[in-house]
PDB file of N, CA and C in Angstrom:
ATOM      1  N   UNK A   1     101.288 100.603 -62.594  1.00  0.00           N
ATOM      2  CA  UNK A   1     101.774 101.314 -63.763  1.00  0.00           C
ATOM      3  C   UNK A   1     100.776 102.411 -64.123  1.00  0.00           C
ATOM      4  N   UNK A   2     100.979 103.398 -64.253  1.00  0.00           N
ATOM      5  CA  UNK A   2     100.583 104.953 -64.609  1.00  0.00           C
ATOM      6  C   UNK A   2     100.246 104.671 -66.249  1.00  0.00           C
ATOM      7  N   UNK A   3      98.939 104.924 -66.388  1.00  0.00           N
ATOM      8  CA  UNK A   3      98.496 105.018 -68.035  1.00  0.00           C
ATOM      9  C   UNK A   3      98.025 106.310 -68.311  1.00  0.00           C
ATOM     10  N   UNK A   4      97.827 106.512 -69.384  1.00  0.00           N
ATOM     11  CA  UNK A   4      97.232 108.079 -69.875  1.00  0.00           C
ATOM     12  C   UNK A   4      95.894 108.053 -69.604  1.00  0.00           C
ATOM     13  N   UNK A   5      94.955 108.944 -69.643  1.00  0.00           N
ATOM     14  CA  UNK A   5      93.370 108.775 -69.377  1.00  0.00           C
ATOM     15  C   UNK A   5      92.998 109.204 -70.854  1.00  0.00           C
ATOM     16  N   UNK A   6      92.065 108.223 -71.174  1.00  0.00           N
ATOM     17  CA  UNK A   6      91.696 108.154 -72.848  1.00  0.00           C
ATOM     18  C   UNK A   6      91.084 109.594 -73.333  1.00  0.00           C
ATOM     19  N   UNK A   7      90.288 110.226 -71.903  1.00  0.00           N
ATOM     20  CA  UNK A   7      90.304 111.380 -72.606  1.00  0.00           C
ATOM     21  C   UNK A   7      90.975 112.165 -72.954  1.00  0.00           C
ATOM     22  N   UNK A   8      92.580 112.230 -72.048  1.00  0.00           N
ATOM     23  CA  UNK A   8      93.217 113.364 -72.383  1.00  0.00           C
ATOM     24  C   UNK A   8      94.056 112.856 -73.432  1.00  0.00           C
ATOM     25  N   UNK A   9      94.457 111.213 -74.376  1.00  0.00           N
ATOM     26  CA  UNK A   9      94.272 111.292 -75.364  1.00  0.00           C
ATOM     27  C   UNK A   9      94.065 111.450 -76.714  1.00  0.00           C
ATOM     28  N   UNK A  10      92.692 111.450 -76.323  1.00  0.00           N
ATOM     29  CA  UNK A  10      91.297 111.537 -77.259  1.00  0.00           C
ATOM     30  C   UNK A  10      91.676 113.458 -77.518  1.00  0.00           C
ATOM     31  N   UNK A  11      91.676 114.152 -76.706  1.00  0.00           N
ATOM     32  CA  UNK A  11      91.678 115.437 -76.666  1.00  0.00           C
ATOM     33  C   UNK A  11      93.212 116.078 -77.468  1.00  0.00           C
ATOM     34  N   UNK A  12      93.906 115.574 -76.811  1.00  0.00           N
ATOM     35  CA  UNK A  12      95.212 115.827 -77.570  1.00  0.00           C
ATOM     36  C   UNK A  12      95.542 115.348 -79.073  1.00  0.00           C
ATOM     37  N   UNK A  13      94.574 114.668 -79.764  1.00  0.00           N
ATOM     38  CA  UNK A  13      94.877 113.852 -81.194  1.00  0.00           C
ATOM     39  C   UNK A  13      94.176 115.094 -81.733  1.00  0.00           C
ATOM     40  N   UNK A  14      93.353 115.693 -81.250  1.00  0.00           N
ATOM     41  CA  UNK A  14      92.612 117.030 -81.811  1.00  0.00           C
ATOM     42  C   UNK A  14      90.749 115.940 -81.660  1.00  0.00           C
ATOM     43  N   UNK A  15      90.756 115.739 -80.981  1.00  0.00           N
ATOM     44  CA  UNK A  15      88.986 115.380 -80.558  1.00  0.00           C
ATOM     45  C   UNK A  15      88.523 114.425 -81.384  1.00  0.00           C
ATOM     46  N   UNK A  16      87.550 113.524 -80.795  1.00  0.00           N
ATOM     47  CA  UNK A  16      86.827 112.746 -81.699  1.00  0.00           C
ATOM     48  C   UNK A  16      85.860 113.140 -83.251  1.00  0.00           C
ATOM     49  N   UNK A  17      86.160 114.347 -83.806  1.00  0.00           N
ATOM     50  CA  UNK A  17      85.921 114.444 -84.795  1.00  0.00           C
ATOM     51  C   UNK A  17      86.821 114.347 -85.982  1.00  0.00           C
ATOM     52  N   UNK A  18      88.016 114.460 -85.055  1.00  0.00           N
ATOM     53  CA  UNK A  18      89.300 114.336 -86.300  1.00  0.00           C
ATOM     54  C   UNK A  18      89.934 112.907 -86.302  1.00  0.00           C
ATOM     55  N   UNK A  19      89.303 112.043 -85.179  1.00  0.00           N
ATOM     56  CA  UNK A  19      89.412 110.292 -85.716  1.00  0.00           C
ATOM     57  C   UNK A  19      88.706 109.762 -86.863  1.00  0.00           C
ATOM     58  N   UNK A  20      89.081 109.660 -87.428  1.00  0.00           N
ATOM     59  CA  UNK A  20      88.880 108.644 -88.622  1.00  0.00           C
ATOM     60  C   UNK A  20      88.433 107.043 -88.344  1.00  0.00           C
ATOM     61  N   UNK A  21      89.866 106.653 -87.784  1.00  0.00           N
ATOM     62  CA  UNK A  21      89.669 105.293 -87.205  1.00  0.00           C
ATOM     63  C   UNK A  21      91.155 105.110 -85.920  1.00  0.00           C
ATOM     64  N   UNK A  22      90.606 104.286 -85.078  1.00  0.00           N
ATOM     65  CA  UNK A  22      91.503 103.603 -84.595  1.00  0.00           C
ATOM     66  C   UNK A  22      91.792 102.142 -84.427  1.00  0.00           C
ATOM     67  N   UNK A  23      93.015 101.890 -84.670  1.00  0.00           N
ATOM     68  CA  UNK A  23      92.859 100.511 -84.304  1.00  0.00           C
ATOM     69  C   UNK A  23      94.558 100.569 -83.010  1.00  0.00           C
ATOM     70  N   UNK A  24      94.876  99.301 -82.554  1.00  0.00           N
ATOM     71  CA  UNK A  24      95.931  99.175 -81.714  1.00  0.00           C
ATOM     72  C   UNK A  24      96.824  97.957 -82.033  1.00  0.00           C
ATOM     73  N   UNK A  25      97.377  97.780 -80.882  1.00  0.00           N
ATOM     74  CA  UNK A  25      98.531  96.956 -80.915  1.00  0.00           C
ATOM     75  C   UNK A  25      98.610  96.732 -79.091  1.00  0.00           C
ATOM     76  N   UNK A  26      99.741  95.667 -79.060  1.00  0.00           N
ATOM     77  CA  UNK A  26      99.924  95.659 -77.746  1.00  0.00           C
ATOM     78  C   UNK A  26     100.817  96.321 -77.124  1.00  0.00           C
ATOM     79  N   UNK A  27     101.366  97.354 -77.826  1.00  0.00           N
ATOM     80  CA  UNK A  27     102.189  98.691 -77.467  1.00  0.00           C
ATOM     81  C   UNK A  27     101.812  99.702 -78.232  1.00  0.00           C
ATOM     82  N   UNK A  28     101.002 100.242 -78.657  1.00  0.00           N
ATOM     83  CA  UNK A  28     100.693 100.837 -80.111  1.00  0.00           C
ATOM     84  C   UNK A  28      99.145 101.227 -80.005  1.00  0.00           C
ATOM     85  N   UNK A  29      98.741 102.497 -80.212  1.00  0.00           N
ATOM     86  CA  UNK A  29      97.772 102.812 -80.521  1.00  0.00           C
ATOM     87  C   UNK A  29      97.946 103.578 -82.018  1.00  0.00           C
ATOM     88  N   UNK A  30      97.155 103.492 -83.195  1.00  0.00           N
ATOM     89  CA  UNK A  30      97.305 103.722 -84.260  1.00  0.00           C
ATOM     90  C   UNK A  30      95.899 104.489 -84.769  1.00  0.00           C
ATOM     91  N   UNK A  31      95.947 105.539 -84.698  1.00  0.00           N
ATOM     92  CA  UNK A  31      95.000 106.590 -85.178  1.00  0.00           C
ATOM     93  C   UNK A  31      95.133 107.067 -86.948  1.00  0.00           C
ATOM     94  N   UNK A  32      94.107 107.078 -87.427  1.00  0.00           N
ATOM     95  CA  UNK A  32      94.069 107.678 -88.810  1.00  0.00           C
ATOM     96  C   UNK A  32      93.232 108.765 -88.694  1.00  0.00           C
ATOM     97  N   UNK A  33      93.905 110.219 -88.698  1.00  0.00           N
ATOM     98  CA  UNK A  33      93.039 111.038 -88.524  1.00  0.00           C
ATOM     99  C   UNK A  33      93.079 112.165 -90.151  1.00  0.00           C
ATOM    100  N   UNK A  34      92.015 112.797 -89.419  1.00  0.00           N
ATOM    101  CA  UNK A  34      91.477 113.560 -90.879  1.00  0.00           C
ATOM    102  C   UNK A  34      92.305 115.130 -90.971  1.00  0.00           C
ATOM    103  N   UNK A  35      93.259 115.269 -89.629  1.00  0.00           N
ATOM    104  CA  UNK A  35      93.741 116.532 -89.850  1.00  0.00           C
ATOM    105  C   UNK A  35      94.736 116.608 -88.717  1.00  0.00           C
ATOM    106  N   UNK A  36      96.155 116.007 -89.169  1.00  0.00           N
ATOM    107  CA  UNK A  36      97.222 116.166 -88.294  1.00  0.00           C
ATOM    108  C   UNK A  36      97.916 117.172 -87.780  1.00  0.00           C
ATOM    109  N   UNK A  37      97.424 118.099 -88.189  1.00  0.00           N
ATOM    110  CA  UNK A  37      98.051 118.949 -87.694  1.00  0.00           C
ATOM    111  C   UNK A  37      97.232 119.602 -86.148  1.00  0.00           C
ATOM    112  N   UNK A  38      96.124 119.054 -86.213  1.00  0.00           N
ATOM    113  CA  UNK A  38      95.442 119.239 -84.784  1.00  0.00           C
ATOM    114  C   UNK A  38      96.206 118.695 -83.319  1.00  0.00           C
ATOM    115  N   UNK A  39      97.072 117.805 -83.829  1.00  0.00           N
ATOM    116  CA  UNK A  39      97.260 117.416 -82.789  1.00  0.00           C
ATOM    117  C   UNK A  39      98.677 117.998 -82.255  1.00  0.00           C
ATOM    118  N   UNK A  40      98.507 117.827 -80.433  1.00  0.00           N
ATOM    119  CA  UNK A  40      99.088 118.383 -79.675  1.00  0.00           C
ATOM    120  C   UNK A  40     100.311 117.191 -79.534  1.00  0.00           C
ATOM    121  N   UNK A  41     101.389 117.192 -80.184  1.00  0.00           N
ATOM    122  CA  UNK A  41     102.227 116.145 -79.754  1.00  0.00           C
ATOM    123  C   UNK A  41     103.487 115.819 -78.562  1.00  0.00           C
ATOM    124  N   UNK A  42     103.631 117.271 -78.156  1.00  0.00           N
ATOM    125  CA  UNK A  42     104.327 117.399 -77.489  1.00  0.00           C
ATOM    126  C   UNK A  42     103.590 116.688 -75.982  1.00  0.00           C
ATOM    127  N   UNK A  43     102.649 117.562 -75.776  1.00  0.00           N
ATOM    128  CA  UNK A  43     101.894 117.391 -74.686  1.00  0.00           C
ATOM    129  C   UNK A  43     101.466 115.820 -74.762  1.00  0.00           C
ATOM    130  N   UNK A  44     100.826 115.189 -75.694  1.00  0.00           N
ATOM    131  CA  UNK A  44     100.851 113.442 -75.974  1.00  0.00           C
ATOM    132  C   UNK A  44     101.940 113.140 -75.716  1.00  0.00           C
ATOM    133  N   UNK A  45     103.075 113.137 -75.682  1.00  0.00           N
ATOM    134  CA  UNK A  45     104.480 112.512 -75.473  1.00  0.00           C
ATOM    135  C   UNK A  45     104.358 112.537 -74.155  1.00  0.00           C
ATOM    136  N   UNK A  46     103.788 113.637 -73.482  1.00  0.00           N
ATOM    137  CA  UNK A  46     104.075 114.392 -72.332  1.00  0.00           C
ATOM    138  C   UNK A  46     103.244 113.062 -71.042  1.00  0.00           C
ATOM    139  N   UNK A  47     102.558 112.880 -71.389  1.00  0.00           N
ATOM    140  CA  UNK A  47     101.294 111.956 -70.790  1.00  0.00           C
ATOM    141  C   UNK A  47     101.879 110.703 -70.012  1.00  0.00           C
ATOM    142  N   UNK A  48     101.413 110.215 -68.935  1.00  0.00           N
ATOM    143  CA  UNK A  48     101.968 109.373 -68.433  1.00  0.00           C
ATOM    144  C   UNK A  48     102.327 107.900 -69.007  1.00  0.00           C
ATOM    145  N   UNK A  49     102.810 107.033 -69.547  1.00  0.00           N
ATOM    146  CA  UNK A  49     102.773 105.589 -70.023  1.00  0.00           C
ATOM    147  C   UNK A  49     103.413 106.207 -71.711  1.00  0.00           C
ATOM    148  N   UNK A  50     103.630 107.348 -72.077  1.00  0.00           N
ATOM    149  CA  UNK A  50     103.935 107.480 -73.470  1.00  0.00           C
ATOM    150  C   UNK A  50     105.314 107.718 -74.055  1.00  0.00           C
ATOM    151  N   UNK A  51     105.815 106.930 -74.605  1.00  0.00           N
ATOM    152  CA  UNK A  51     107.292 106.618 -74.840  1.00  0.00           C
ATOM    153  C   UNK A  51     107.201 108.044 -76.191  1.00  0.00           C
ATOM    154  N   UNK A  52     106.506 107.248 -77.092  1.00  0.00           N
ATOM    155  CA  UNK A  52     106.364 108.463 -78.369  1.00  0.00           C
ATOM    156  C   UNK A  52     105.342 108.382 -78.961  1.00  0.00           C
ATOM    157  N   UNK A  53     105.589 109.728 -79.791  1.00  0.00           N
ATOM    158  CA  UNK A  53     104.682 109.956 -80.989  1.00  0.00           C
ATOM    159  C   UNK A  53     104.991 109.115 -82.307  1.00  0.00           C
ATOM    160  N   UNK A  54     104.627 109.275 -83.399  1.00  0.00           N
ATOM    161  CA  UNK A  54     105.299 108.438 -84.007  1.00  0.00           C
ATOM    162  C   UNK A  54     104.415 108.563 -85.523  1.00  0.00           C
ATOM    163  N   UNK A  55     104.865 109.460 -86.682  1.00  0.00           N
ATOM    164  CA  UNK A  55     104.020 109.043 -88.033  1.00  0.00           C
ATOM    165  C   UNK A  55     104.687 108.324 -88.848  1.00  0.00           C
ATOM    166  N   UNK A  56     103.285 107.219 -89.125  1.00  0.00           N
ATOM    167  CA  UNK A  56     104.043 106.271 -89.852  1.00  0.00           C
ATOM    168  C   UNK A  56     103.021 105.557 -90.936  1.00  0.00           C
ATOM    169  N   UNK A  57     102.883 105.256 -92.032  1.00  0.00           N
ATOM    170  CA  UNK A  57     102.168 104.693 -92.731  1.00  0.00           C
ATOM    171  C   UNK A  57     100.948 105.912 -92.936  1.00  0.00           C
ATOM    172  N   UNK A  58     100.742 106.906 -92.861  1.00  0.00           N
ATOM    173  CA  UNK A  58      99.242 107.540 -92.802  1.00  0.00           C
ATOM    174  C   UNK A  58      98.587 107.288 -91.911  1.00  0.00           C
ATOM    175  N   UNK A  59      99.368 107.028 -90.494  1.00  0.00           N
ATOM    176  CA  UNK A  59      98.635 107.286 -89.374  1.00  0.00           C
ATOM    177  C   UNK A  59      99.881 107.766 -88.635  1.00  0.00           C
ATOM    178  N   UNK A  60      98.748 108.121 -86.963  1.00  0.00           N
ATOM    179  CA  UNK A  60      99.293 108.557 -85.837  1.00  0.00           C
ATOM    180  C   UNK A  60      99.652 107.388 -85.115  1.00  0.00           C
ATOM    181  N   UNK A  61     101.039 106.934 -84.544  1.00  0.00           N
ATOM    182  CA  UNK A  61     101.119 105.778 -83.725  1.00  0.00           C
ATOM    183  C   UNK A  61     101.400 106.623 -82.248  1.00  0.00           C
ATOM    184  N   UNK A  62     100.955 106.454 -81.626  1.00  0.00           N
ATOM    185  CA  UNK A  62     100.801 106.551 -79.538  1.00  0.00           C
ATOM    186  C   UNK A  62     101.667 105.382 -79.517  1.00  0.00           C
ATOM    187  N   UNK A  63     103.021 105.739 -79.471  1.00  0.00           N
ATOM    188  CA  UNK A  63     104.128 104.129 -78.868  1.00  0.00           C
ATOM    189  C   UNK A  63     103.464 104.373 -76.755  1.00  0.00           C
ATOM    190  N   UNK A  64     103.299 103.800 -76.443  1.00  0.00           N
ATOM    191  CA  UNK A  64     103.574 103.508 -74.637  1.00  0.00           C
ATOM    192  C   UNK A  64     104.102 102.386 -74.292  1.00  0.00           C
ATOM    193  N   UNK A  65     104.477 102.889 -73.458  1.00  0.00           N
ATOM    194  CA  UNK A  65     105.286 101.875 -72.271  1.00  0.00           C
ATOM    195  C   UNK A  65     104.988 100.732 -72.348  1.00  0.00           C
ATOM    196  N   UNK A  66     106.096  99.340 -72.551  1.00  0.00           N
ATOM    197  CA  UNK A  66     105.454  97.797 -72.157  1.00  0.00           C
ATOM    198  C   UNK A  66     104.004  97.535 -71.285  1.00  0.00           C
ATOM    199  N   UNK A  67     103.773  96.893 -72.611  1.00  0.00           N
ATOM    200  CA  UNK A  67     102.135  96.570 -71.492  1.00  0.00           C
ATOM    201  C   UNK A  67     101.556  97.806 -71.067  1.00  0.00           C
ATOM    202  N   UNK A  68     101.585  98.763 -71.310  1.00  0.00           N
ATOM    203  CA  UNK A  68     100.405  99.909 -71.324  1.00  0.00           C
ATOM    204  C   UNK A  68      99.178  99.646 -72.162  1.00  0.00           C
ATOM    205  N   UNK A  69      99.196  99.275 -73.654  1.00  0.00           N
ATOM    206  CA  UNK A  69      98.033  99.159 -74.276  1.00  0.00           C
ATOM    207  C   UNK A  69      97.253  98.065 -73.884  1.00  0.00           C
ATOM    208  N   UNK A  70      98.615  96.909 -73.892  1.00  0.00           N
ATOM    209  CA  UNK A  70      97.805  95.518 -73.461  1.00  0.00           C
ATOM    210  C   UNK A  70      96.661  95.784 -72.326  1.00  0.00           C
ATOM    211  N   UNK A  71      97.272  96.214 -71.372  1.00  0.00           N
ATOM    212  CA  UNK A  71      96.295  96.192 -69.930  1.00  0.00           C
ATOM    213  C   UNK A  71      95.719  97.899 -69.328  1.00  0.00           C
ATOM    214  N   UNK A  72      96.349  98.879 -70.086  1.00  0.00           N
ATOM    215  CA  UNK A  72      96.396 100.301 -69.639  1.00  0.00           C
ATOM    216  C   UNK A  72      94.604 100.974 -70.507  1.00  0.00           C
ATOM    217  N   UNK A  73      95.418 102.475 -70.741  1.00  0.00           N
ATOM    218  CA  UNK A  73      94.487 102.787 -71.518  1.00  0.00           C
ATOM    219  C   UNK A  73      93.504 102.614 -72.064  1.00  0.00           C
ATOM    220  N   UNK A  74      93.110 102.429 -71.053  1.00  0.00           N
ATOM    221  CA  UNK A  74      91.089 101.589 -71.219  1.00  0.00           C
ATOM    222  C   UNK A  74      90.514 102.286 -72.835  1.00  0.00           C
ATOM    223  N   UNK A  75      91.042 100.728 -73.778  1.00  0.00           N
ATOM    224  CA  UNK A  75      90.786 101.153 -74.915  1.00  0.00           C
ATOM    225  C   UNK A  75      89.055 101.533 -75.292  1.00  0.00           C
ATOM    226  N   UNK A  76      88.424 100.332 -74.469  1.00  0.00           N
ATOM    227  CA  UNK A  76      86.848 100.239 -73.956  1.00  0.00           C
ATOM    228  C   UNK A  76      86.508 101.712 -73.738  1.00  0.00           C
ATOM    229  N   UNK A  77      87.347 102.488 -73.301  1.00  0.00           N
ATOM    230  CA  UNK A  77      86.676 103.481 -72.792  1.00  0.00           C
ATOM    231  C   UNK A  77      86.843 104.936 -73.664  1.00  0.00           C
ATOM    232  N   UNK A  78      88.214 104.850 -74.637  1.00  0.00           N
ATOM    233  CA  UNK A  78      88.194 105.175 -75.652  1.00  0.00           C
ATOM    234  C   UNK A  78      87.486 105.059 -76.646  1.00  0.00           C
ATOM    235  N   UNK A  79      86.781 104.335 -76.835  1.00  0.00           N
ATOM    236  CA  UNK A  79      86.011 103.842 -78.435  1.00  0.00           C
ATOM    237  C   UNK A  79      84.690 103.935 -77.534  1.00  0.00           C
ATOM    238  N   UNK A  80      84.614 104.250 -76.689  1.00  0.00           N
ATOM    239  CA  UNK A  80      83.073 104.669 -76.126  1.00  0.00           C
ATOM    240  C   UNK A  80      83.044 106.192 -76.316  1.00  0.00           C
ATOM    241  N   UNK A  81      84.504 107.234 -76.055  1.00  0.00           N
ATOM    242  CA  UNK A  81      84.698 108.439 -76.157  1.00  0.00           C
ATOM    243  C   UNK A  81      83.842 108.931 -77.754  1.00  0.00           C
ATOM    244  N   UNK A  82      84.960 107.867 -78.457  1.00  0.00           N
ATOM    245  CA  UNK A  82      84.648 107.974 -79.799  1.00  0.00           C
ATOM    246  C   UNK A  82      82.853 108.117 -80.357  1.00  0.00           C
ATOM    247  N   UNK A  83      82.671 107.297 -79.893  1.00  0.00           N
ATOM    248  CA  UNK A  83      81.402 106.975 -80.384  1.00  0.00           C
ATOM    249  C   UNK A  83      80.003 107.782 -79.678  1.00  0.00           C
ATOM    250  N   UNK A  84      80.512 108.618 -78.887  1.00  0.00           N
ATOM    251  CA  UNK A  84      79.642 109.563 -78.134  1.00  0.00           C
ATOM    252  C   UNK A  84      79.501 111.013 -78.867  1.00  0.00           C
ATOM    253  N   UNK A  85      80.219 110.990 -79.155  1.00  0.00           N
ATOM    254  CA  UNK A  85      80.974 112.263 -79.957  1.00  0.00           C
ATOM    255  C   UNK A  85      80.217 112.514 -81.584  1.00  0.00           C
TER     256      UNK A  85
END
């Protein structure tokens, strides 16, 4: 199964300065960012494993594909992005 690469992402939400926080789900990545309009959503839709975009509650939801978050999108490697930044 084809997942997105956390950087491109990370890059498309508008960069690790406009995360706030993330947390997930086992289909669901859920971003709270500081300036939505940075982000590239089309092109995020566009990404391999990504069903949709999705605002909901005062965040960004990343819907993907069954079992993409569970086992995909090396969240590890995301929240290392994050934290480099």
């Amino acid at each position: 199964m084809t997942t997105p690469d956390p950087r491109d992402v990370l890059a498309l939400v508008g960069g690790a300065d406009n995360v706030a926080a993330l947390t997930h789900c086992w289909a669901r990545l859920r971003f709270t960012l500081r300036d939505d309009a940075a982000v590239d959503e089309p092109a995020l839709t566009a990404l391999p494993g990504v069903v949709m975009v999705i605002h909901q509650g005062g965040e960004l939801h990343v819907a993907l594909r069954s079992g993409v978050a569970h086992r995909g999108v090396d969240l590890l490697d995301l929240d290392r992005l994050l934290r480099v930044v």
